[in-house]
N, C-alpha and C. Protein backbone atom coordinates (compact mmCIF):
# COMPACT_ATOMS: atom_id res chain seq x y z
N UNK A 1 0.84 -1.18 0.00
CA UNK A 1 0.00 0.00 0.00
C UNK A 1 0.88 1.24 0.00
N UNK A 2 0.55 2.17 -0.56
CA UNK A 2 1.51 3.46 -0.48
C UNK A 2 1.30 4.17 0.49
N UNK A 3 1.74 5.31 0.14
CA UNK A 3 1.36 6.14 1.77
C UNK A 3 0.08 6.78 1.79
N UNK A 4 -0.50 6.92 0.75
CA UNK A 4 -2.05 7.67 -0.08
C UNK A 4 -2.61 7.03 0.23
N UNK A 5 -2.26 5.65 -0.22
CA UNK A 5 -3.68 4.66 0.16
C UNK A 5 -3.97 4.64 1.52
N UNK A 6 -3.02 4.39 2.28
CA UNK A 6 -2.96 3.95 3.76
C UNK A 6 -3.55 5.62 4.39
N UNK A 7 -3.41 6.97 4.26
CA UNK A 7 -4.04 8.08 4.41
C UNK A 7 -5.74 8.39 4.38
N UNK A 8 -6.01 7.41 2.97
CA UNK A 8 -7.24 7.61 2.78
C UNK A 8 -8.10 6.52 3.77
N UNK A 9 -7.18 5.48 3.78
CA UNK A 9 -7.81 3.83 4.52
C UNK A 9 -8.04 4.59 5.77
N UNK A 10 -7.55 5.60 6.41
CA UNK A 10 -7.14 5.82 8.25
C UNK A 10 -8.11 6.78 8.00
N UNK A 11 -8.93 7.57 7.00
CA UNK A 11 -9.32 8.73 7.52
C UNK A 11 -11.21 8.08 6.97
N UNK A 12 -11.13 6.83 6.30
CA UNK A 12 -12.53 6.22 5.96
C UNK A 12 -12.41 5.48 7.84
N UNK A 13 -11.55 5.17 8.11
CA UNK A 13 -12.06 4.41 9.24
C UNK A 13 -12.34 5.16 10.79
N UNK A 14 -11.73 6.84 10.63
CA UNK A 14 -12.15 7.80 11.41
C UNK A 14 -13.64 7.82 11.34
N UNK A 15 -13.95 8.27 9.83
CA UNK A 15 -15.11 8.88 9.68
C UNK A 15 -16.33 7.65 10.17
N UNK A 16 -16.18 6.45 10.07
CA UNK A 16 -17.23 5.14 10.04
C UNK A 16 -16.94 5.07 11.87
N UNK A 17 -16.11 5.23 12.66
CA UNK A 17 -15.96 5.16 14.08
C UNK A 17 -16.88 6.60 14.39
N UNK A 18 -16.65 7.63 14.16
CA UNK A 18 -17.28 8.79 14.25
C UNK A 18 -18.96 8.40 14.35
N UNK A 19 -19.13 7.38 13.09
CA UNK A 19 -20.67 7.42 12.70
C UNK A 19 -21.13 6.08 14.19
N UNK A 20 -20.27 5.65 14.08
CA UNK A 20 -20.87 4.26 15.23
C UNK A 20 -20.50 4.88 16.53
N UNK A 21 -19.85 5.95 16.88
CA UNK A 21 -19.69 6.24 18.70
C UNK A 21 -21.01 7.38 18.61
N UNK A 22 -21.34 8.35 17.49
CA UNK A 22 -22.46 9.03 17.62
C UNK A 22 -24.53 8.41 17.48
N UNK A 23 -24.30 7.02 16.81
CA UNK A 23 -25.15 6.10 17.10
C UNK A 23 -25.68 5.82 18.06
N UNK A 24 -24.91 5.06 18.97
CA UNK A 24 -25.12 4.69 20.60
C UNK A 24 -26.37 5.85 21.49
N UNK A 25 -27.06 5.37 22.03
CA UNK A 25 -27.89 5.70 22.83
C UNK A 25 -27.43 5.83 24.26
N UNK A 26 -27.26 7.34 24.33
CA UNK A 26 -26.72 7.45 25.90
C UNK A 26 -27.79 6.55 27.30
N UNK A 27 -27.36 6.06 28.62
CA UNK A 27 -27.50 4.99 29.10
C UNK A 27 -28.62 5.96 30.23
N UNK A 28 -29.59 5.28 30.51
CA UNK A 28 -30.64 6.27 31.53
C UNK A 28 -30.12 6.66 32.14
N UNK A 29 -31.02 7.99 33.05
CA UNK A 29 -30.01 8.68 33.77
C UNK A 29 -30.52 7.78 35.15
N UNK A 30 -29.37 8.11 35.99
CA UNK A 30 -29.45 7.18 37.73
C UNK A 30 -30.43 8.16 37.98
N UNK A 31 -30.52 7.43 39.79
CA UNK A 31 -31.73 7.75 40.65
C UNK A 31 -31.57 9.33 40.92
N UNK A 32 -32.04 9.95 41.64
CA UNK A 32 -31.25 11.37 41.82
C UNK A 32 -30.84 11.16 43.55
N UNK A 33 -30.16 11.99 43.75
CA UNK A 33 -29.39 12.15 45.30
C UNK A 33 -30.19 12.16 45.97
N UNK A 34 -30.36 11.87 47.67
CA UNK A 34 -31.20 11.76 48.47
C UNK A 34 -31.08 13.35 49.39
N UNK A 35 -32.82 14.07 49.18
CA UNK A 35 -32.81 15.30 49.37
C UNK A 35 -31.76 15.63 50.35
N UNK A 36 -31.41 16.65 50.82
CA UNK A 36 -30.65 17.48 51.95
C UNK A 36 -29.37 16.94 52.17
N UNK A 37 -28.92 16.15 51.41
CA UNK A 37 -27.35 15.37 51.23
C UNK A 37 -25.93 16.57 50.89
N UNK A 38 -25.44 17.46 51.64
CA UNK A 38 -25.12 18.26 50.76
C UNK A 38 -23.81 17.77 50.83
N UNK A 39 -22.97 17.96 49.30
CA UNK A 39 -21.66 17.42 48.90
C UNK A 39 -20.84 17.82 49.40
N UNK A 40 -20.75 19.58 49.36
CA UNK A 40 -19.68 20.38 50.08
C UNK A 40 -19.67 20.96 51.09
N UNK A 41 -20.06 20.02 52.16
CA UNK A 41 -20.08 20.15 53.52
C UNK A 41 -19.07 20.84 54.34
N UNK A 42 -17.87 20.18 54.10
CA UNK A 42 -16.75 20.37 54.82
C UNK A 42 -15.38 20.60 53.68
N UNK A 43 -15.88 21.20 52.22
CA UNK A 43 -14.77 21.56 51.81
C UNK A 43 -14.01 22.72 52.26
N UNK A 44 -14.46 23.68 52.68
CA UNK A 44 -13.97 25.11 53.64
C UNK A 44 -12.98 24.33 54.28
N UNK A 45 -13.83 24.03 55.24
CA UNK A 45 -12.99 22.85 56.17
C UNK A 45 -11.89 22.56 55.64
N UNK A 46 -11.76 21.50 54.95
CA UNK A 46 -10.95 20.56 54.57
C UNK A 46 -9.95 21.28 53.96
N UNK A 47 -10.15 22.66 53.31
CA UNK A 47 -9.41 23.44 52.93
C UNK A 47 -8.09 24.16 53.17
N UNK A 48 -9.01 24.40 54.44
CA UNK A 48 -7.99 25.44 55.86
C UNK A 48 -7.00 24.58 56.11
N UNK A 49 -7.72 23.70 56.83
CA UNK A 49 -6.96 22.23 57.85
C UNK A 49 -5.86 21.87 56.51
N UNK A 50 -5.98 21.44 55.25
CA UNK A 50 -4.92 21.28 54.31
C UNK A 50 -3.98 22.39 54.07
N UNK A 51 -3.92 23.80 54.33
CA UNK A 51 -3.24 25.12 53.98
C UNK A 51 -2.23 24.95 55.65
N UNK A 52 -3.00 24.58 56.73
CA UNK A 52 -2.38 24.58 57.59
C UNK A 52 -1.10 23.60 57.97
N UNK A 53 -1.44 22.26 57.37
CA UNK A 53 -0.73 21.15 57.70
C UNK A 53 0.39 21.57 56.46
N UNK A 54 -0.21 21.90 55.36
CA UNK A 54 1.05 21.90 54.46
C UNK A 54 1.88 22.83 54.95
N UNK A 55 1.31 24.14 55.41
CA UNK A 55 2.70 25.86 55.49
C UNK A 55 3.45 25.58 57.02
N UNK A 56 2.49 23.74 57.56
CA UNK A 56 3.48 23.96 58.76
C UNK A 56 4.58 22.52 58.34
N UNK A 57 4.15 21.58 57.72
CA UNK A 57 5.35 21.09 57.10
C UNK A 57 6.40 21.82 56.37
N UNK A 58 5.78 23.08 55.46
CA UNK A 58 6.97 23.91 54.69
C UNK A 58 7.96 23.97 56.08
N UNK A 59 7.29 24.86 56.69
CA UNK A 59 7.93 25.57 58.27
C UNK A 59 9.21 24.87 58.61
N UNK A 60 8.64 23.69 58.78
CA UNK A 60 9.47 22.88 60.03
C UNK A 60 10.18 22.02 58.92
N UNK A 61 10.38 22.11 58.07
CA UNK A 61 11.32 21.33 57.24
C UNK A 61 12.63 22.15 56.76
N UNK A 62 12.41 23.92 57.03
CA UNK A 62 13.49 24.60 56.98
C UNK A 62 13.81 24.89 58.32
C-alpha cells in the first residue's frame, strides 16, 4: 500500500468510528441524590486544615 492509500484507509475508518460512537444511545439517567445530602459540607474545612498542615510542614522542614 503506499502512503495515499494507507491516508485515505485511516481517515474512511475515522469517519465510520465517528458514525458508530455518535449512534449509541446514551445509558438512563441514575436515581437522583437523596434530598438534603449536601456534597460540600466540609470543603472550607478541609481546605484550611490542608493550607495549615502543608505551610506547617513547609515551616518545620526549613
Amino acid at each position: 500500500m503506499t502512503v495515499q492509500n494507507k491516508r485515505i484507509f485511516a481517515s474512511i475508518l475515522f469517519v465510520l468510528i465517528s458514525f458508530v460512537c455518535s449512534a449509541q444511545t446514551p445509558p438512563p439517567p441514575g436515581p437522583p441524590p437523596p434530598p438534603g445530602f449536601p456534597i460540600d459540607g466540609g470543603v472550607i474545612i478541609g481546605a484550611c486544615v490542608a493550607l495549615l498542615y502543608g505551610s506547617k510542614k513547609l515551616l518545620s522542614s526549613k
